[in-house]
C-alpha atoms as a PDB file:
ATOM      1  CA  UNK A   1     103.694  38.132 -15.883  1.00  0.00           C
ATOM      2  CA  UNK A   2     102.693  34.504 -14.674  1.00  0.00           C
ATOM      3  CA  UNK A   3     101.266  34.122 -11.172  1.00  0.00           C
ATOM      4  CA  UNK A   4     100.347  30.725  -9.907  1.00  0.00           C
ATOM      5  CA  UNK A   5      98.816  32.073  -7.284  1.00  0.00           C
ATOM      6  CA  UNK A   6      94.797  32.349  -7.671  1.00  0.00           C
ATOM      7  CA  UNK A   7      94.306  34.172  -4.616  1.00  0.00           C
ATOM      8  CA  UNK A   8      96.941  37.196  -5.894  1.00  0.00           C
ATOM      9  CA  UNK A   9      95.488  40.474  -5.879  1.00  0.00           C
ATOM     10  CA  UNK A  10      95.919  40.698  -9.500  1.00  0.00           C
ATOM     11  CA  UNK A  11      93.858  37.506 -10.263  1.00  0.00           C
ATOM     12  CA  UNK A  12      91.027  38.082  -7.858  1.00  0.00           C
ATOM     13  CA  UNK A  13      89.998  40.433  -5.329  1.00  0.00           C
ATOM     14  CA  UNK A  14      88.255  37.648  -3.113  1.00  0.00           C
ATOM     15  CA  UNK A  15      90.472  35.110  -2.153  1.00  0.00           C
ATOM     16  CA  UNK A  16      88.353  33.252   0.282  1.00  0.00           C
ATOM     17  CA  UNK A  17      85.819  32.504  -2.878  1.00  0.00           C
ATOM     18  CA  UNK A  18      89.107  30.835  -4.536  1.00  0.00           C
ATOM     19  CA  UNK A  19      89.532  28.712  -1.942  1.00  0.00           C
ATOM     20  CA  UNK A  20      85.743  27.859  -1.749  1.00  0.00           C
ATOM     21  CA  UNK A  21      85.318  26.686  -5.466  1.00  0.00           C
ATOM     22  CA  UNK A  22      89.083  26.105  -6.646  1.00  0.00           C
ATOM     23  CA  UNK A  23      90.875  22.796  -6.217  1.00  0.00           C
ATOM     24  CA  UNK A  24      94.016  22.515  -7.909  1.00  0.00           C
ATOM     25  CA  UNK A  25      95.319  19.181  -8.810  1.00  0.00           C
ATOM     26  CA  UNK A  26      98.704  18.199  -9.530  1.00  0.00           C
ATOM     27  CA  UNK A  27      97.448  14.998 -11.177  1.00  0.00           C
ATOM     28  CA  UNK A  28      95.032  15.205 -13.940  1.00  0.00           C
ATOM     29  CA  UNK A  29      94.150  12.305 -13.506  1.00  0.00           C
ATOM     30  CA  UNK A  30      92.812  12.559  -9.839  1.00  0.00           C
ATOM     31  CA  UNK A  31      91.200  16.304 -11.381  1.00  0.00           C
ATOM     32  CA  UNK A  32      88.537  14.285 -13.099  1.00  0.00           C
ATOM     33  CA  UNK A  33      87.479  12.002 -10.474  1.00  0.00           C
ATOM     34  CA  UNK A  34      83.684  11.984 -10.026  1.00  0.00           C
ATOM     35  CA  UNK A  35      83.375  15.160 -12.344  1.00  0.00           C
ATOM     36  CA  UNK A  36      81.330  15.360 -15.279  1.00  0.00           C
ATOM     37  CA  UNK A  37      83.459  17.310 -17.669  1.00  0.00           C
ATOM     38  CA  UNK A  38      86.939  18.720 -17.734  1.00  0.00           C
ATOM     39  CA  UNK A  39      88.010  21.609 -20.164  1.00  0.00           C
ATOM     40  CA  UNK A  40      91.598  21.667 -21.775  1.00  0.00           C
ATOM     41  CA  UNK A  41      92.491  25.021 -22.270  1.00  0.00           C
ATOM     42  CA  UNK A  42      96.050  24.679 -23.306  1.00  0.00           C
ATOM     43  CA  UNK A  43      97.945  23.207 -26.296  1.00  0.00           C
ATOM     44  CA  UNK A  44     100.571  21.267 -24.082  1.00  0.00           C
ATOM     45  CA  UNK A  45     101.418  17.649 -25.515  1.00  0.00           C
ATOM     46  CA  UNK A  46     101.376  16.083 -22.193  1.00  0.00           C
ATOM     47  CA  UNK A  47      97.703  16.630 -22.290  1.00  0.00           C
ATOM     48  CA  UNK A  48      97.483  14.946 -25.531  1.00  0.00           C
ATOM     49  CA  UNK A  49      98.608  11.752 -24.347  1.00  0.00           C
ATOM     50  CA  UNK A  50      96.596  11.100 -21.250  1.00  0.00           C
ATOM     51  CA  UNK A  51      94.652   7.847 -21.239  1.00  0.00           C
ATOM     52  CA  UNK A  52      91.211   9.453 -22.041  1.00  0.00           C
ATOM     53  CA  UNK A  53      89.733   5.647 -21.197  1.00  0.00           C
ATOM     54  CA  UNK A  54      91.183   5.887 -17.839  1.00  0.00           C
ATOM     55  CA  UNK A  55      89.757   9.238 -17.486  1.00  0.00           C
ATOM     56  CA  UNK A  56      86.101   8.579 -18.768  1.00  0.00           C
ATOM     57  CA  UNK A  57      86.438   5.447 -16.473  1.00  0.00           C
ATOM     58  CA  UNK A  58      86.819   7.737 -13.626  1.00  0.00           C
ATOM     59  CA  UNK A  59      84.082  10.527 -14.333  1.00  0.00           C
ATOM     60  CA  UNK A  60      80.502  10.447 -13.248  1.00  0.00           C
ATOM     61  CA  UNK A  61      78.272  10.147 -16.403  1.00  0.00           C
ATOM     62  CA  UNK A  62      77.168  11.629 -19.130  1.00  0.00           C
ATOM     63  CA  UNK A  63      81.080  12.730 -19.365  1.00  0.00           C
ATOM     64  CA  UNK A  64      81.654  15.646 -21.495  1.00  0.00           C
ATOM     65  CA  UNK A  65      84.816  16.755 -22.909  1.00  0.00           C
ATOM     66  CA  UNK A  66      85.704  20.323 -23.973  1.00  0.00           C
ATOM     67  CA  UNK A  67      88.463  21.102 -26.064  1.00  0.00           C
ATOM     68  CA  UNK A  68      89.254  24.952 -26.282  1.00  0.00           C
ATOM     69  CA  UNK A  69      92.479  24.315 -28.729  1.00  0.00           C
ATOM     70  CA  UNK A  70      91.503  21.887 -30.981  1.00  0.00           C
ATOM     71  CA  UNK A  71      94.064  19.484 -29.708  1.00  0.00           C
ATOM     72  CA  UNK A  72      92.426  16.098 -28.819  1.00  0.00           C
ATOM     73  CA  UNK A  73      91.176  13.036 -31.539  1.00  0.00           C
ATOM     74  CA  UNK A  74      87.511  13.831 -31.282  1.00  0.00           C
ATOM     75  CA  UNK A  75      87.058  10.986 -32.886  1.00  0.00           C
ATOM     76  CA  UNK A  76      88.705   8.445 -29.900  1.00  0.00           C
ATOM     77  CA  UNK A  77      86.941  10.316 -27.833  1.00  0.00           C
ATOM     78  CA  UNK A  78      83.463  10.012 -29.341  1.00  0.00           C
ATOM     79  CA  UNK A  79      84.354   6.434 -29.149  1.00  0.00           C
ATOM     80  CA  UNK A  80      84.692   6.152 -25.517  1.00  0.00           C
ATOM     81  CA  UNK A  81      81.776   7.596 -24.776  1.00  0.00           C
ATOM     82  CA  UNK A  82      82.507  11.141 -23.977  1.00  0.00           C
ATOM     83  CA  UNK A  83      80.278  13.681 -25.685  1.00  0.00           C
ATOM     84  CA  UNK A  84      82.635  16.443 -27.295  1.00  0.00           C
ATOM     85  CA  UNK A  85      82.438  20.100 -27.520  1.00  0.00           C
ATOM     86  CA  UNK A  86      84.785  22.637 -28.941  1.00  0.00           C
ATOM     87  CA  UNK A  87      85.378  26.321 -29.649  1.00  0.00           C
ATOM     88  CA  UNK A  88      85.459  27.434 -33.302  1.00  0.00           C
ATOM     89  CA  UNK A  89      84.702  23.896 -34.635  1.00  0.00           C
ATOM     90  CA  UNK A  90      81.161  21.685 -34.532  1.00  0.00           C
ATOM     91  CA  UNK A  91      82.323  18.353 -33.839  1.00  0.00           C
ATOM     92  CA  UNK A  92      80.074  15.302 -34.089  1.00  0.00           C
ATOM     93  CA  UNK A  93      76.913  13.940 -35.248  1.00  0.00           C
ATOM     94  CA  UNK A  94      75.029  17.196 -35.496  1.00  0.00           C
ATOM     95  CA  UNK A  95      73.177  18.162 -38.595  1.00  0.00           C
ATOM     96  CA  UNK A  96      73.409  21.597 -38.449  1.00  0.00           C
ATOM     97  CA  UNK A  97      75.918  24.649 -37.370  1.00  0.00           C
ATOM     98  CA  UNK A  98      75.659  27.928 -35.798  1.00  0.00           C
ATOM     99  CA  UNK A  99      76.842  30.995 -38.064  1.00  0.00           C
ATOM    100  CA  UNK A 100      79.238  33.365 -37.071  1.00  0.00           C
ATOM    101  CA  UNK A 101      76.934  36.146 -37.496  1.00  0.00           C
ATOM    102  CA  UNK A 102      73.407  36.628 -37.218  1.00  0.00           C
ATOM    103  CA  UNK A 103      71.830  36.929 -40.388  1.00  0.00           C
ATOM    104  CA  UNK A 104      70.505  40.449 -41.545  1.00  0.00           C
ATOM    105  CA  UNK A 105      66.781  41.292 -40.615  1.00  0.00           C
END
């Protein structure tokens, strides 16, 4: 079932607190005015081939991107200036990475 309604009772039992900290753009690029990150959390192509200049251009600074499916040229992005997180995947200059499970004691 797909709702595009945030404020359905299935989605969230406090509607008034939707409308206090949601703001739903129709324009991605106007979403990232003045904002200091945005989070793609979908593997749709359109997203893909936004002008990420444009968008860093637009954002307060530092600008950090964070790509939950792995989708975007990290690399570009780096580039512009943006610094880059993902999930699953260290991107970057770091030295080190985090293990996926503590080690034994």
């Amino acid at each position: 079932m797909f709702f595009r309604d945030l404020k359905h009772p299935l989605i969230s039992d406090d509607p008034d607190r939707v409308d206090r900290l949601v703001t739903i753009c129709h324009d991605p690029y106007v979403a990232v005015e003045g904002a200091h990150a945005f989070v793609l959390c979908t593997e749709w192509d359109m997203f893909k081939t936004l002008d990420f200049t444009r968008i860093y251009d637009s954002m307060e600074k530092p600008a950090f991107a964070f790509d939950g499916r792995i989708i975007l040229d990290h690399d570009h992005l780096h580039d512009i200036g943006f610094h880059v997180e993902t999930i699953g995947k260290v991107v970057g200059p770091r030295k080190f990475t985090i293990p996926a499970t503590p080690p034994p004691c």
